[in-house]
Each structure stands twice: as C-alpha cells, then as structure tokens.
Protein backbone atom coordinates (compact mmCIF):
# COMPACT_ATOMS: atom_id res chain seq x y z
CA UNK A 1 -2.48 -16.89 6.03
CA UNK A 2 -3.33 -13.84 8.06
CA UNK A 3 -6.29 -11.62 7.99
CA UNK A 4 -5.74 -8.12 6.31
CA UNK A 5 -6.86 -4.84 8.08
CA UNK A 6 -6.85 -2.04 5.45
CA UNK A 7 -6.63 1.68 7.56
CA UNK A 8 -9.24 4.02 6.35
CA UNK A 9 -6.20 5.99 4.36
CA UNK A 10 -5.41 2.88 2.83
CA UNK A 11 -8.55 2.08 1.37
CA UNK A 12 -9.03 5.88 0.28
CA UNK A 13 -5.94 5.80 -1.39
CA UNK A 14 -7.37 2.66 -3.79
CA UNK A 15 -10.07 4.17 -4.28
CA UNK A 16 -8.88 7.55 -5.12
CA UNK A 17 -5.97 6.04 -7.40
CA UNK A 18 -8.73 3.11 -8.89
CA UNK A 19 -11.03 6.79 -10.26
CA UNK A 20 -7.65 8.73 -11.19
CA UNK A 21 -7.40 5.46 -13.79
CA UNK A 22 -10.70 5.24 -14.35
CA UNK A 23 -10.95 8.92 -15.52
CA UNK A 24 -7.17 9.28 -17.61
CA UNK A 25 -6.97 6.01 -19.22
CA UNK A 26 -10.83 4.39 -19.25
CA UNK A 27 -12.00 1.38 -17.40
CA UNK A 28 -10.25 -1.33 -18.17
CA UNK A 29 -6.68 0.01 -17.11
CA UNK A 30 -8.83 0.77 -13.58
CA UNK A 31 -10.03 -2.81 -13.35
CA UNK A 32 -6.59 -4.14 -13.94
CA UNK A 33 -5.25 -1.84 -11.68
CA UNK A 34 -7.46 -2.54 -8.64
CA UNK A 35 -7.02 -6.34 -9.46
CA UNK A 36 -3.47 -5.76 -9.72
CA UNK A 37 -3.56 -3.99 -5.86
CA UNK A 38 -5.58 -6.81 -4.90
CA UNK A 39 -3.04 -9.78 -5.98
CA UNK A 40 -0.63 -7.49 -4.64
CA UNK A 41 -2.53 -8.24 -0.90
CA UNK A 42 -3.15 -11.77 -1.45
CA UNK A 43 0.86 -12.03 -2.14
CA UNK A 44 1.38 -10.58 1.31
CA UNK A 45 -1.17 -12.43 3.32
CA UNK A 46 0.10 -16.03 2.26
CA UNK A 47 4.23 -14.07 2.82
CA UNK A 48 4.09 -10.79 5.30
CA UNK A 49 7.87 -11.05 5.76
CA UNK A 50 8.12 -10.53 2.09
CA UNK A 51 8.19 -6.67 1.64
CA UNK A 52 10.99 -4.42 2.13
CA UNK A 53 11.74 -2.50 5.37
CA UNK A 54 14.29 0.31 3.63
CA UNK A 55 11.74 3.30 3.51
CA UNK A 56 10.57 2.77 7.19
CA UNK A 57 13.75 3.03 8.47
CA UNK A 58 14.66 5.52 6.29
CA UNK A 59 11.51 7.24 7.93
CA UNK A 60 12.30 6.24 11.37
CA UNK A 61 8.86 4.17 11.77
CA UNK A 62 10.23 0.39 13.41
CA UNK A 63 8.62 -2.30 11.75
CA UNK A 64 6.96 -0.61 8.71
CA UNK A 65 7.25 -2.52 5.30
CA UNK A 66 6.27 -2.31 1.36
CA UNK A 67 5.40 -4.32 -1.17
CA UNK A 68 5.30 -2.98 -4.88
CA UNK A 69 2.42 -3.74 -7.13
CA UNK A 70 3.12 -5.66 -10.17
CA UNK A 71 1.62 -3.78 -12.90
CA UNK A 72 1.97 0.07 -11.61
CA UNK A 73 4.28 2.31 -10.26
CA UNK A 74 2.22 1.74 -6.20
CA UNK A 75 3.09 0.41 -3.39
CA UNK A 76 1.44 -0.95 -0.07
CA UNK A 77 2.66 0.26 2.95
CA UNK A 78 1.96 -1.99 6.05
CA UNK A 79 2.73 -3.68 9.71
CA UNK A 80 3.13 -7.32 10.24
CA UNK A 81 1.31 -8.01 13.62
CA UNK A 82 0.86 -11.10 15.49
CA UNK A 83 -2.87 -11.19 14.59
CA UNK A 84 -3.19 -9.70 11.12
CA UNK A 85 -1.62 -7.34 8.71
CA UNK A 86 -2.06 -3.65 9.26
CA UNK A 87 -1.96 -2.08 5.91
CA UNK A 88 -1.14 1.59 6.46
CA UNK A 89 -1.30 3.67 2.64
CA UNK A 90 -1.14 2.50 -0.61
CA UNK A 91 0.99 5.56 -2.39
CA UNK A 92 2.20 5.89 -5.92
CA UNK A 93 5.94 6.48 -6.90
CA UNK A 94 5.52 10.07 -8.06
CA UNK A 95 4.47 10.91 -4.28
CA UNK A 96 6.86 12.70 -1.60
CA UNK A 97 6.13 8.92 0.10
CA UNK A 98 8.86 9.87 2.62
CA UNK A 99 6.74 13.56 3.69
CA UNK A 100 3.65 11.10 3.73
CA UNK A 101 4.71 8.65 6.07
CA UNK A 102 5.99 11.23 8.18
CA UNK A 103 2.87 13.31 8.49
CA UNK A 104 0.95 10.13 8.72
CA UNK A 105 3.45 9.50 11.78
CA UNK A 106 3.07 12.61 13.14
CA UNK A 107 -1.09 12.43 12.78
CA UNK A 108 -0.63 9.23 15.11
C-alpha cells in the first residue's frame, strides 16, 4: 500500500466542495461526501494502477490519472510515483476539468 501525498489544491478542493455540501444540502450529505472522497483514496492506495489515464492525455500531462468517487459526480486527479501517490485536484464534473488541469500545468 503506498503512502498518499495530497497537494495543497487537492486538499482545498475537499474542503471547499465538503462546505459547498455542508451549506446546500445540510450535514449529513457533507459527511457522506467527505467519507465517500476518503474510501475513494483508500481504493487507490491498496490499487494506484486502477484509475483512468484518458483526460491526461487528452491534456497532454504523461502519467496523470483519475479515479471517480462513488457517491458524487468528483473525481481525484493524481500521479503514481515510485514512493507514494501524488494526488494533484479533486474536481467535480460540472468543472471545465480540462482548462483546470491545464492552468494547473501551466502554474508548474
């Protein structure tokens, strides 16, 4: 199993998405979702190879992967390294994800 290493974005991005729940549909739905993103790690740690590599190619960044949450319409975005997984930005479906990653690219 192999350690996680969750970018500053990436852990803004569950905490800005665990309040937007919080706020528009009460607690509960933000508990489940931040357990849901959480399972959604633990799935990756024990398989990195498991997510797709379609929207990093499609964004021209080698070796960048996702993995779709269970319950809602996210998705982590990370690197499998030798040493531990790099998780990049955890973005929701209704997001220009492709304009994200780029910028985020760009940033780097």
């Amino acid at each position: 199993m192999k350690p996680l290493l969750l970018r500053p974005a990436a852990e803004e991005d569950l905490v800005e998405a665990t309040r937007h729940y919080s706020v528009e549909a009460g607690r509960l739905v933000a508990e489940r979702f931040f357990d849901d993103a959480l399972a959604a790690l633990d799935t990756l740690k024990q398989q990195p190879l498991i997510g797709s590599p379609r929207l990093g190619q499609m964004c021209d960044v080698p070796g960048l992967r996702s993995w779709r949450l269970k319950e809602f319409p996210m998705q982590w975005f990370y690197f499998d390294t030798p040493r531990h997984l790099d998780v990049v930005r955890l973005l929701g479906d209704r997001q220009d994800i492709l304009a994200i990653l780029e910028s985020d690219r760009q940033d780097r």
